[in-house]
N, C-alpha and C. Protein backbone atom coordinates (compact mmCIF):
# COMPACT_ATOMS: atom_id res chain seq x y z
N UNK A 1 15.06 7.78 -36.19
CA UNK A 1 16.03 8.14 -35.19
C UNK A 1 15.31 8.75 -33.99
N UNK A 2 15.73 8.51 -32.91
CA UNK A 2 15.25 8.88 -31.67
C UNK A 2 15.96 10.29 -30.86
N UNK A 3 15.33 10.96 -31.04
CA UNK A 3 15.96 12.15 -30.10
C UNK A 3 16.28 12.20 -28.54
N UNK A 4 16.85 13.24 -28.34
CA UNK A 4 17.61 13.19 -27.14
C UNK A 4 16.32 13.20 -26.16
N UNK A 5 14.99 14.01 -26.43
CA UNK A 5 13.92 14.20 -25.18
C UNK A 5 13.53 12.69 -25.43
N UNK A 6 13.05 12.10 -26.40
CA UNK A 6 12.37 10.95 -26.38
C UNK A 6 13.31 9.89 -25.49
N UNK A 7 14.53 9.65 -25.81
CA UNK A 7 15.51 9.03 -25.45
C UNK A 7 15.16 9.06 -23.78
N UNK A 8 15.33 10.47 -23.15
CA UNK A 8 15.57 10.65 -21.66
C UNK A 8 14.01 10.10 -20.91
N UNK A 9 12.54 10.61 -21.86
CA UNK A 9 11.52 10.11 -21.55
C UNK A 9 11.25 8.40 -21.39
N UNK A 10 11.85 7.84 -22.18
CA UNK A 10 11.59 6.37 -22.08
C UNK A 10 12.45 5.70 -21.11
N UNK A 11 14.00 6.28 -21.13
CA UNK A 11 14.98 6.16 -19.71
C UNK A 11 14.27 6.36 -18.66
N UNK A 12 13.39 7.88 -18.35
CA UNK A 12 13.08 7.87 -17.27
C UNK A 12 11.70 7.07 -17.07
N UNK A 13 10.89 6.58 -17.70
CA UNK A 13 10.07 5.84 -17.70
C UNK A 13 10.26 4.12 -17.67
N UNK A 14 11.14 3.90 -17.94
CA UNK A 14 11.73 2.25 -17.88
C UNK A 14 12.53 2.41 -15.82
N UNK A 15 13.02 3.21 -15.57
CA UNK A 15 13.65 3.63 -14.52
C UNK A 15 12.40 3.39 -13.44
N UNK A 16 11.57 4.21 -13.93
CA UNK A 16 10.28 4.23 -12.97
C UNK A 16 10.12 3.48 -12.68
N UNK A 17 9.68 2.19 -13.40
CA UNK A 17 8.70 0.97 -13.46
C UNK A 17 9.08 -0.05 -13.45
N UNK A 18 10.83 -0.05 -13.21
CA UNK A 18 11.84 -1.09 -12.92
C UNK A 18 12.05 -0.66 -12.07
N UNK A 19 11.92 0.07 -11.11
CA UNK A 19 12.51 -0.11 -9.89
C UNK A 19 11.82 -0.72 -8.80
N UNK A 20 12.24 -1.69 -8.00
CA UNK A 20 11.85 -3.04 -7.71
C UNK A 20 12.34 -2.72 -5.67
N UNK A 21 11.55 -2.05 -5.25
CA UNK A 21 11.79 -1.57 -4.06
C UNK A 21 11.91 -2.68 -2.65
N UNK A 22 11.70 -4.29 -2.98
CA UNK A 22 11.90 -5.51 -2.41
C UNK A 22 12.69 -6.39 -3.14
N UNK A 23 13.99 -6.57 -2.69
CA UNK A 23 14.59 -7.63 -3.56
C UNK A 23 14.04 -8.98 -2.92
N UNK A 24 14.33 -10.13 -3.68
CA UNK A 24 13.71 -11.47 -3.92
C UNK A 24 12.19 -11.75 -2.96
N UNK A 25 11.22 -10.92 -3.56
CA UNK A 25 10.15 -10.51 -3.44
C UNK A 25 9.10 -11.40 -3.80
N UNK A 26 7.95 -11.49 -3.25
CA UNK A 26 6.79 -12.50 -3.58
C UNK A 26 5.53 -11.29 -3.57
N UNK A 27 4.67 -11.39 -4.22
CA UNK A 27 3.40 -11.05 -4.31
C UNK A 27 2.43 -11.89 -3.30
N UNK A 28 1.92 -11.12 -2.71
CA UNK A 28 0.46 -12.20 -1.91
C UNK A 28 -0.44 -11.95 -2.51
N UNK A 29 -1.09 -12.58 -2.42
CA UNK A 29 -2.18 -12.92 -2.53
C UNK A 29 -3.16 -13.27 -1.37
N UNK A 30 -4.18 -12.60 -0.80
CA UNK A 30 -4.66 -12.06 0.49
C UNK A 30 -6.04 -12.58 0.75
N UNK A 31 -6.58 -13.25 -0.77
CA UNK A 31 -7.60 -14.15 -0.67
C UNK A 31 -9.05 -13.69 -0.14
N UNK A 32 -8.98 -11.90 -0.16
CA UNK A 32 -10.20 -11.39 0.13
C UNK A 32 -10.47 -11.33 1.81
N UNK A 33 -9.29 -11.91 2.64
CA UNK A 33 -9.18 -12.40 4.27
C UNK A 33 -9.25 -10.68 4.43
N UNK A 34 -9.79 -10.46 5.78
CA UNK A 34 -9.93 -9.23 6.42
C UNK A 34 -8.49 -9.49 7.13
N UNK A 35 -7.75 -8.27 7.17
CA UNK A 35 -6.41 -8.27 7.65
C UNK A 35 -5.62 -7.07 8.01
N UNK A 36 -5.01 -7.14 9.02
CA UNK A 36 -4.19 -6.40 9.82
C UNK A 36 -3.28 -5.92 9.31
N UNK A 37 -2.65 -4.51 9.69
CA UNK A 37 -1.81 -3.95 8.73
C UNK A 37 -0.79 -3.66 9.66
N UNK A 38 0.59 -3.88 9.76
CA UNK A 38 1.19 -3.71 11.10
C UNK A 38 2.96 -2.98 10.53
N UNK A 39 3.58 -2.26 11.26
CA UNK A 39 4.82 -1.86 11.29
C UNK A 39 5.46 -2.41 12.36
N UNK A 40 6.90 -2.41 12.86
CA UNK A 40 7.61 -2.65 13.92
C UNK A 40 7.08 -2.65 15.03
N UNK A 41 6.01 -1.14 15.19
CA UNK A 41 5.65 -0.50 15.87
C UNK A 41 4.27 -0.32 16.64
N UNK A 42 3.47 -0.67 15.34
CA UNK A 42 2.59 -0.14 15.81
C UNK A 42 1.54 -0.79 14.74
N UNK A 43 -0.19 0.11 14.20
CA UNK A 43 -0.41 -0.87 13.25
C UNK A 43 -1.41 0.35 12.97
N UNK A 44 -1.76 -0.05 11.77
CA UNK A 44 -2.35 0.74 10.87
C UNK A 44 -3.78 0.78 11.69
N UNK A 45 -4.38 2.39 11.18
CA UNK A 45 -5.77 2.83 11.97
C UNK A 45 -6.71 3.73 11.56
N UNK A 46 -8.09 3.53 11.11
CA UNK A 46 -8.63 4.24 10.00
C UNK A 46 -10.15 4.23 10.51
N UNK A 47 -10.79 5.85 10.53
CA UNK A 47 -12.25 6.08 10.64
C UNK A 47 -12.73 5.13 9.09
N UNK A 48 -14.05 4.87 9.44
CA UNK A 48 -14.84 4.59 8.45
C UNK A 48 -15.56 5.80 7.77
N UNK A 49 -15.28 6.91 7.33
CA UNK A 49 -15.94 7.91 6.89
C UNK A 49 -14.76 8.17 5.48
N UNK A 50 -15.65 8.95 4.43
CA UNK A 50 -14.81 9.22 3.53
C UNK A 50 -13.71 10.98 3.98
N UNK A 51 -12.96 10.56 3.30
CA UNK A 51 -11.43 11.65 3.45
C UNK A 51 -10.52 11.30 4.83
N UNK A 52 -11.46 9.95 5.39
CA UNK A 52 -9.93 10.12 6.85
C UNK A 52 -8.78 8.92 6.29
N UNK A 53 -8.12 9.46 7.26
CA UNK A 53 -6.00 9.33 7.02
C UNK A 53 -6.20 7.92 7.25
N UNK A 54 -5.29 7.30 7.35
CA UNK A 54 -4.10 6.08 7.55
C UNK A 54 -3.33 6.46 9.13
N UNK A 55 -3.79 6.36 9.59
CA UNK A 55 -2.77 6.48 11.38
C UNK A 55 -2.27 5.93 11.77
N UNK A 56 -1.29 5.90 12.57
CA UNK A 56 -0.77 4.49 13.13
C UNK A 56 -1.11 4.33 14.93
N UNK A 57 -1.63 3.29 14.91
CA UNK A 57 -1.68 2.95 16.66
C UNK A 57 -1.10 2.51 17.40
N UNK A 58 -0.88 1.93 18.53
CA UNK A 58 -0.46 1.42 19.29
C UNK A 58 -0.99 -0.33 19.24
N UNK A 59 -0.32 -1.33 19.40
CA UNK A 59 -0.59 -2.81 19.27
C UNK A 59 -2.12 -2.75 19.87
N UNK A 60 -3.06 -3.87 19.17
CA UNK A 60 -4.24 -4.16 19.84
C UNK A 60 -5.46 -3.57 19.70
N UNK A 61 -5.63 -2.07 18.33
CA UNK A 61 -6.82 -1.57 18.46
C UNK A 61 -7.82 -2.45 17.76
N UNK A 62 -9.17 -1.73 17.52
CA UNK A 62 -10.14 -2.54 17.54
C UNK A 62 -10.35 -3.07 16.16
N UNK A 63 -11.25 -3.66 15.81
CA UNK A 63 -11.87 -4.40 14.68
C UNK A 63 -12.06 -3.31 13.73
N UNK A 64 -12.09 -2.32 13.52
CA UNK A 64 -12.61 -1.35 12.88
C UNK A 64 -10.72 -1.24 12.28
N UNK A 65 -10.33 -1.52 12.50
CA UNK A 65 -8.77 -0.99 11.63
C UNK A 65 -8.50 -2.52 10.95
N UNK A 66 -9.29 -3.22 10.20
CA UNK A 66 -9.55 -4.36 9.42
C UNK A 66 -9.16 -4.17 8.48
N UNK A 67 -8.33 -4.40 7.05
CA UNK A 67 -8.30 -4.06 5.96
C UNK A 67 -8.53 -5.61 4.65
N UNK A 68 -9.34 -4.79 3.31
CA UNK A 68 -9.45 -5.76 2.67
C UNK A 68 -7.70 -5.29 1.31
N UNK A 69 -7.48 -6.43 1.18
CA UNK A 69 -6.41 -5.97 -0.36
C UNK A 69 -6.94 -6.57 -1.38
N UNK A 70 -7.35 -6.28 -2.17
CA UNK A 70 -7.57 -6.85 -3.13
C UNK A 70 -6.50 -6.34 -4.78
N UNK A 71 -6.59 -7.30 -5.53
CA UNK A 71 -6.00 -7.30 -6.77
C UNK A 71 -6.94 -6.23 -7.82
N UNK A 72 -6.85 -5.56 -8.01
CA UNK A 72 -7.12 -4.52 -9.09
C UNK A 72 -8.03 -5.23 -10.32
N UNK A 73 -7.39 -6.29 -10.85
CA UNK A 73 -8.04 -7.44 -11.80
C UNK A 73 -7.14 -6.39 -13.74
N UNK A 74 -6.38 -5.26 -13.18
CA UNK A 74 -5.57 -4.61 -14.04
C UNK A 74 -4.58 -5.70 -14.31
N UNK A 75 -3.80 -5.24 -15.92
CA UNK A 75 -2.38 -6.34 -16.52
C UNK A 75 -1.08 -5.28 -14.52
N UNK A 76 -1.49 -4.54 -13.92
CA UNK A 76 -0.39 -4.25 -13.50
C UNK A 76 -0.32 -4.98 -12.68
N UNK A 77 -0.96 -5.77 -11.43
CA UNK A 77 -1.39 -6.36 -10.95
C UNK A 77 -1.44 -5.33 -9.52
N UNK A 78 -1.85 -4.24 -9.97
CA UNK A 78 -1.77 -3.28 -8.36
C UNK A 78 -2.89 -4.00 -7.70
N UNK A 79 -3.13 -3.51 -6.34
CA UNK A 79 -4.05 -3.66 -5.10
C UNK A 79 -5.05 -2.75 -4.81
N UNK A 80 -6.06 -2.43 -4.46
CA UNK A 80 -6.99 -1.98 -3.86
C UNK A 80 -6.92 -2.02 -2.55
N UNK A 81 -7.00 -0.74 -1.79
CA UNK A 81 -6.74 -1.22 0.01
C UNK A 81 -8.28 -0.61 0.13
N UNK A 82 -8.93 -1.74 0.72
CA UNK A 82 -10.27 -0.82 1.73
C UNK A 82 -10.26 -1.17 3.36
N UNK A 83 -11.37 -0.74 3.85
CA UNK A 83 -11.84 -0.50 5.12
C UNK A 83 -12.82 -1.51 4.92
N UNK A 84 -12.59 -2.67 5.89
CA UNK A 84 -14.02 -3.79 6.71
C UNK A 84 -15.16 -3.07 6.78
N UNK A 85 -14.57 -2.14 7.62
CA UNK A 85 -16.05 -1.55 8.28
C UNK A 85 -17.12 -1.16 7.32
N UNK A 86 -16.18 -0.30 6.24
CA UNK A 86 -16.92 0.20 5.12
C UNK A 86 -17.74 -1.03 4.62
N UNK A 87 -19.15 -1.37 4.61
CA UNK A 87 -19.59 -2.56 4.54
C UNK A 87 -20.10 -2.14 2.65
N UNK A 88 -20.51 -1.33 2.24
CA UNK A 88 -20.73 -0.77 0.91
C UNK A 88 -19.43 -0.76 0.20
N UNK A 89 -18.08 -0.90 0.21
CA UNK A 89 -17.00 -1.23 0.27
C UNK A 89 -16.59 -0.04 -0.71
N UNK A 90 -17.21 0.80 -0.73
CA UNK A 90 -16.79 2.11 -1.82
C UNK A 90 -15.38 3.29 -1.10
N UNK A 91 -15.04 2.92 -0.23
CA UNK A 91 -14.00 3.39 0.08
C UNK A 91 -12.69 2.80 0.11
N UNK A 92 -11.79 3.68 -0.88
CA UNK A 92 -10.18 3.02 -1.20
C UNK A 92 -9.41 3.68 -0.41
N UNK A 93 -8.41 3.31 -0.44
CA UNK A 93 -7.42 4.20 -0.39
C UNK A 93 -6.76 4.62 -1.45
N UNK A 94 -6.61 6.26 -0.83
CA UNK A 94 -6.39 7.14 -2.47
C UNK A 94 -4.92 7.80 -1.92
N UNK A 95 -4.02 8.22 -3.14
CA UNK A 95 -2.98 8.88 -2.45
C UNK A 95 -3.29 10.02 -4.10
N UNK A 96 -2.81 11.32 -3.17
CA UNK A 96 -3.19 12.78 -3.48
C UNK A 96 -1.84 13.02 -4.55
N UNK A 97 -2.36 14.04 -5.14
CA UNK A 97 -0.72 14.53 -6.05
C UNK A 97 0.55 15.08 -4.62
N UNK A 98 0.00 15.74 -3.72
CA UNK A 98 1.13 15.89 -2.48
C UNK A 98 1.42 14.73 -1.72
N UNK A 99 1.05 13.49 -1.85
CA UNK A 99 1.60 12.19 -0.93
C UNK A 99 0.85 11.94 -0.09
N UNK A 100 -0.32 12.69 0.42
CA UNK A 100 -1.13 12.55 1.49
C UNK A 100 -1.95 11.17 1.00
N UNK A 101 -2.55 10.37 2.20
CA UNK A 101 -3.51 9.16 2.10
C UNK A 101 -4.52 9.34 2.59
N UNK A 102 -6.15 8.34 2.20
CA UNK A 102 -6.89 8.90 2.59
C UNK A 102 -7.70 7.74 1.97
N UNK A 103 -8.70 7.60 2.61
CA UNK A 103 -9.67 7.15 1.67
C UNK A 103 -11.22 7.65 1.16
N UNK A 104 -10.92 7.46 -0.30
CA UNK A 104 -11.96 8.21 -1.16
C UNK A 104 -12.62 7.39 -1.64
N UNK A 105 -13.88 8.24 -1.79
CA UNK A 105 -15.07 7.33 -2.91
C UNK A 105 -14.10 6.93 -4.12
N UNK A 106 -14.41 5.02 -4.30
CA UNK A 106 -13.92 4.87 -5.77
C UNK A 106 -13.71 5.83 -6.71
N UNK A 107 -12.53 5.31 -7.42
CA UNK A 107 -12.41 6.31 -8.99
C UNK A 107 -11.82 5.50 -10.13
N UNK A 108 -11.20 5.71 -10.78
CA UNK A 108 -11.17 5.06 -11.95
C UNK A 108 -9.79 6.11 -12.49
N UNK A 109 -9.02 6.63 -12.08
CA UNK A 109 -7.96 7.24 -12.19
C UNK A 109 -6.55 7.17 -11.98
N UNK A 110 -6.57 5.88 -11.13
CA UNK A 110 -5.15 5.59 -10.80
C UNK A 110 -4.81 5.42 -9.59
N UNK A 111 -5.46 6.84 -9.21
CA UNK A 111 -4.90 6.97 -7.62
C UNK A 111 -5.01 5.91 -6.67
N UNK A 112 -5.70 5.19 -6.98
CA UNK A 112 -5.90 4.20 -5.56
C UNK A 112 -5.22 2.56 -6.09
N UNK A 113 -4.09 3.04 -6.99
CA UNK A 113 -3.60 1.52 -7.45
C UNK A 113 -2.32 1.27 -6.69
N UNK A 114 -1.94 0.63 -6.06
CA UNK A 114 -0.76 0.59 -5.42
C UNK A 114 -0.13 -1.21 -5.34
N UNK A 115 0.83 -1.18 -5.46
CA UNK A 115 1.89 -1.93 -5.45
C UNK A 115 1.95 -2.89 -4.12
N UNK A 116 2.26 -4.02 -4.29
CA UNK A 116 3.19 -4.48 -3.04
C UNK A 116 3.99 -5.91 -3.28
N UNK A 117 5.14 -5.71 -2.59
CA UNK A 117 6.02 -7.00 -3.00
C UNK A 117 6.31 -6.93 -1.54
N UNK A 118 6.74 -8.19 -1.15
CA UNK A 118 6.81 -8.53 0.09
C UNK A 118 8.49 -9.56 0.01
N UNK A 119 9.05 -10.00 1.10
CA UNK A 119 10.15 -10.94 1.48
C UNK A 119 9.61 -12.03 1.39
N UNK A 120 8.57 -12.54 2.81
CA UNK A 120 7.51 -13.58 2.29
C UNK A 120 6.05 -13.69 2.31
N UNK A 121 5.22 -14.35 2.19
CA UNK A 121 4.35 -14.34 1.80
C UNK A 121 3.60 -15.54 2.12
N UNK A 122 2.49 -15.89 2.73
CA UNK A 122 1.49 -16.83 3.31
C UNK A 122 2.11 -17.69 4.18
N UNK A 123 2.34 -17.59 5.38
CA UNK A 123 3.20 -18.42 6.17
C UNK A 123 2.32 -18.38 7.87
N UNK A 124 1.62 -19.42 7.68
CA UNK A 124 0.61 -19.29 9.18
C UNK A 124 -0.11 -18.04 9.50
N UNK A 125 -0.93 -17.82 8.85
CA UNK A 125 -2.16 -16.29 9.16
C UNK A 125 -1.02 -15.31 8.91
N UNK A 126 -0.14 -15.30 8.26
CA UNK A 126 0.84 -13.93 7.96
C UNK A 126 0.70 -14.19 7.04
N UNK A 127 0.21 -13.62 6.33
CA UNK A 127 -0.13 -13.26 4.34
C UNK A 127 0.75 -12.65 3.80
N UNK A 128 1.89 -11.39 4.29
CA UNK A 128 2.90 -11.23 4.10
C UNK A 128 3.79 -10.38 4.81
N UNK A 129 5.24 -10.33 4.67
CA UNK A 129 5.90 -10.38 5.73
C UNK A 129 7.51 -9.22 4.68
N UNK A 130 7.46 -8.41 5.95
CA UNK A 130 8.54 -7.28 5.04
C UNK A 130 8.47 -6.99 3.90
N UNK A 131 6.72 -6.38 3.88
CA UNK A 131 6.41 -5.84 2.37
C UNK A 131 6.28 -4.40 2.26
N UNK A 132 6.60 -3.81 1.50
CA UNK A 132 6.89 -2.71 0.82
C UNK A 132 5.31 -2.38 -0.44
N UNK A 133 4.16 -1.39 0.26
CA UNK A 133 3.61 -0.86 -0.10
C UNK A 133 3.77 0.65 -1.44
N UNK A 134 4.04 0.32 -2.17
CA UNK A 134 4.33 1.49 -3.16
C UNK A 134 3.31 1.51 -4.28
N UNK A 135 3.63 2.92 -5.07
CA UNK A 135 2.88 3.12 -6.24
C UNK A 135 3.42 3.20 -7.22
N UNK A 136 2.50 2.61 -8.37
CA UNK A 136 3.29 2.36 -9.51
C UNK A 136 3.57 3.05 -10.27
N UNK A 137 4.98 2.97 -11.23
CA UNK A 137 5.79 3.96 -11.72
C UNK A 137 6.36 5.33 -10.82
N UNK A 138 6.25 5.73 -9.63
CA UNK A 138 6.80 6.74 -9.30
C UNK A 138 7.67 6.53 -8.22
N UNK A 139 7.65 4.96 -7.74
CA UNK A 139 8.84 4.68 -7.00
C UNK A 139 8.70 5.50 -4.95
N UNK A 140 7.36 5.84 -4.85
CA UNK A 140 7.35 6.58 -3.57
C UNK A 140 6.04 5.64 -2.83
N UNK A 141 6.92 5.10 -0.98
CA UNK A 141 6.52 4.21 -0.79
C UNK A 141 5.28 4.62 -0.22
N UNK A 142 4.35 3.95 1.07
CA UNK A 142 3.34 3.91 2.02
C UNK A 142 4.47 4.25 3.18
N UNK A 143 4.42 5.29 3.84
CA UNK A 143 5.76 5.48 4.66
C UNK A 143 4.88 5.98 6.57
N UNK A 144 5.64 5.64 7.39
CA UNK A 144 5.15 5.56 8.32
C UNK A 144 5.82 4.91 9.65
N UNK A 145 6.12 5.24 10.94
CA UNK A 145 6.81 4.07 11.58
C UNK A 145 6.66 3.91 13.27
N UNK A 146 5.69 5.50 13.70
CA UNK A 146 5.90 5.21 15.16
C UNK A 146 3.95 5.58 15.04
N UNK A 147 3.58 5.18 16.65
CA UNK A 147 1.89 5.19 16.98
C UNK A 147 1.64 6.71 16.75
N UNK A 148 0.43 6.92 16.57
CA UNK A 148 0.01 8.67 16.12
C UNK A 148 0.73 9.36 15.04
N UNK A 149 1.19 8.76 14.06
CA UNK A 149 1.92 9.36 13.02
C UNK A 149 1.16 8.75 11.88
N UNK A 150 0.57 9.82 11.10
CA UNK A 150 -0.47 9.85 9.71
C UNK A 150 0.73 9.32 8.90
N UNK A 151 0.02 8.45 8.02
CA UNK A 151 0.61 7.39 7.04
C UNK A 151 1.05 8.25 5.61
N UNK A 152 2.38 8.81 5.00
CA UNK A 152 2.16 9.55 3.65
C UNK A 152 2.88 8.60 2.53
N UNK A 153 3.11 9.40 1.36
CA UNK A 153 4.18 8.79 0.13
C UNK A 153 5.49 9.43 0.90
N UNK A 154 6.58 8.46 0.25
CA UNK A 154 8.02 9.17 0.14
C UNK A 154 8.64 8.48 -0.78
N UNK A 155 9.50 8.90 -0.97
CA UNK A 155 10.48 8.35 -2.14
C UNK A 155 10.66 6.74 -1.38
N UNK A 156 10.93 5.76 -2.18
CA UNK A 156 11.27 4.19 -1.52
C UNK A 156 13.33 4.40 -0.49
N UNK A 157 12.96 3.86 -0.12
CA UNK A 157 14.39 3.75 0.40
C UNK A 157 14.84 2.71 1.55
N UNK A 158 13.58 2.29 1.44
CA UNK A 158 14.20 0.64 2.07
C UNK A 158 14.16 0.36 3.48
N UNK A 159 13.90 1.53 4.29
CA UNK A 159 14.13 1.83 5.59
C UNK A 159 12.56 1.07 6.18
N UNK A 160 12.78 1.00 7.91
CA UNK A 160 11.95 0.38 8.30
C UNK A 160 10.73 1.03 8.20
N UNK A 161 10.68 2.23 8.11
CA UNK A 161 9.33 2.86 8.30
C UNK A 161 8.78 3.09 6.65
N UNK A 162 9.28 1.60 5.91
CA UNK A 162 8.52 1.71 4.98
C UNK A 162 8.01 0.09 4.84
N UNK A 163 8.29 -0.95 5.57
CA UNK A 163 7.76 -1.98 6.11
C UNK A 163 6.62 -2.71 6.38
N UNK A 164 6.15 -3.19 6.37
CA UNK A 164 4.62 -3.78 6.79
C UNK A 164 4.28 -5.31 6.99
N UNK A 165 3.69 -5.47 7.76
CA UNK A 165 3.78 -6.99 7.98
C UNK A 165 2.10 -7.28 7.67
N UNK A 166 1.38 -8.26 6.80
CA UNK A 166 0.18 -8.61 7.01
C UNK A 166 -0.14 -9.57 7.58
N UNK A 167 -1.07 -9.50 8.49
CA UNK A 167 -1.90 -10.61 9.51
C UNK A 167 -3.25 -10.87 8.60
N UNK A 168 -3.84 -12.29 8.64
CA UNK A 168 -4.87 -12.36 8.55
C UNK A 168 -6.04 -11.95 10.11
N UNK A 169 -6.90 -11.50 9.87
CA UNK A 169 -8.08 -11.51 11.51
C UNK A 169 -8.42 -12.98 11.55
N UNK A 170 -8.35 -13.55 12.55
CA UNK A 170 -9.11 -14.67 13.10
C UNK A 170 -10.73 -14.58 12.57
């Protein structure tokens, strides 16, 4: 017989990991392409040094805000986000127990496994299109939406400033 804590633990754990923050959703697959990370607004923007943020810019900055995604090679099928520039490629992106982003020397802990389901997916140098960056099991997205505003977690909720469009780089 199953008790009432076990009961609420596996509820809230099936809850977690079913919740599906893109309806009729595709996975990309990004093919190792160096690629652009973009909002409504603006587009993702990152020093090459370890501990700096996720920023957002204004359309058009330079080559240095390149990103690789890669597949984890985990049964979850999370992603790996790095930095081009980082040519030693040991820098992920990590998200903190407070929601903050960043990228850290590799680890082997979790932190840098993240999610993404998209609307669509490989359609002329757009690899994917109204995707939803999240982490797995806790349901809190990659959130973000105007230029000069540091990239954090929040709970998912569907809104634009949790959005992302991927470009491949020429």
């Amino acid at each position: 017989m199953i008790s009432c804590m076990h009961l609420f633990t596996v509820l809230a754990l099936l809850g977690a990991t079913i919740a599906n923050p893109v309806r009729n959703s595709c996975t990309p697959n990004f093919q190792g392409n160096a690629l652009k990370v973009y909002t409504s607004s603006a587009e993702w923007t990152s020093y090459n040094s370890d501990g700096s943020q996720v920023n957002l810019a204004g359309f058009g900055a330079g080559s240095a805000n390149q990103f690789l995604v890669e597949f984890t090679g985990q049964p979850t099928n999370a992603y790996h986000i790095k930095l081009v520039a980082n040519t030693a490629r040991n820098l992920q992106l990590t998200a903190s127990n407070y929601g903050e982003l960043s990228f850290e020397e590799t680890t082997s802990n979790g932190s840098q496994d993240f999610m993404i389901e998209c609307n669509r997916c490989s359609d002329s140098g757009i690899e994917g299109q109204n995707c939803v960056i999240f982490r797995p099991r806790t349901n809190f997205c990659v959130t973000g939406s105007y230029p000069g505003q540091t990239l954090f977690l929040a709970k998912c909720d569907g809104s634009n400033a949790q959005r992302y469009t991927f470009v491949q780089v020429e």
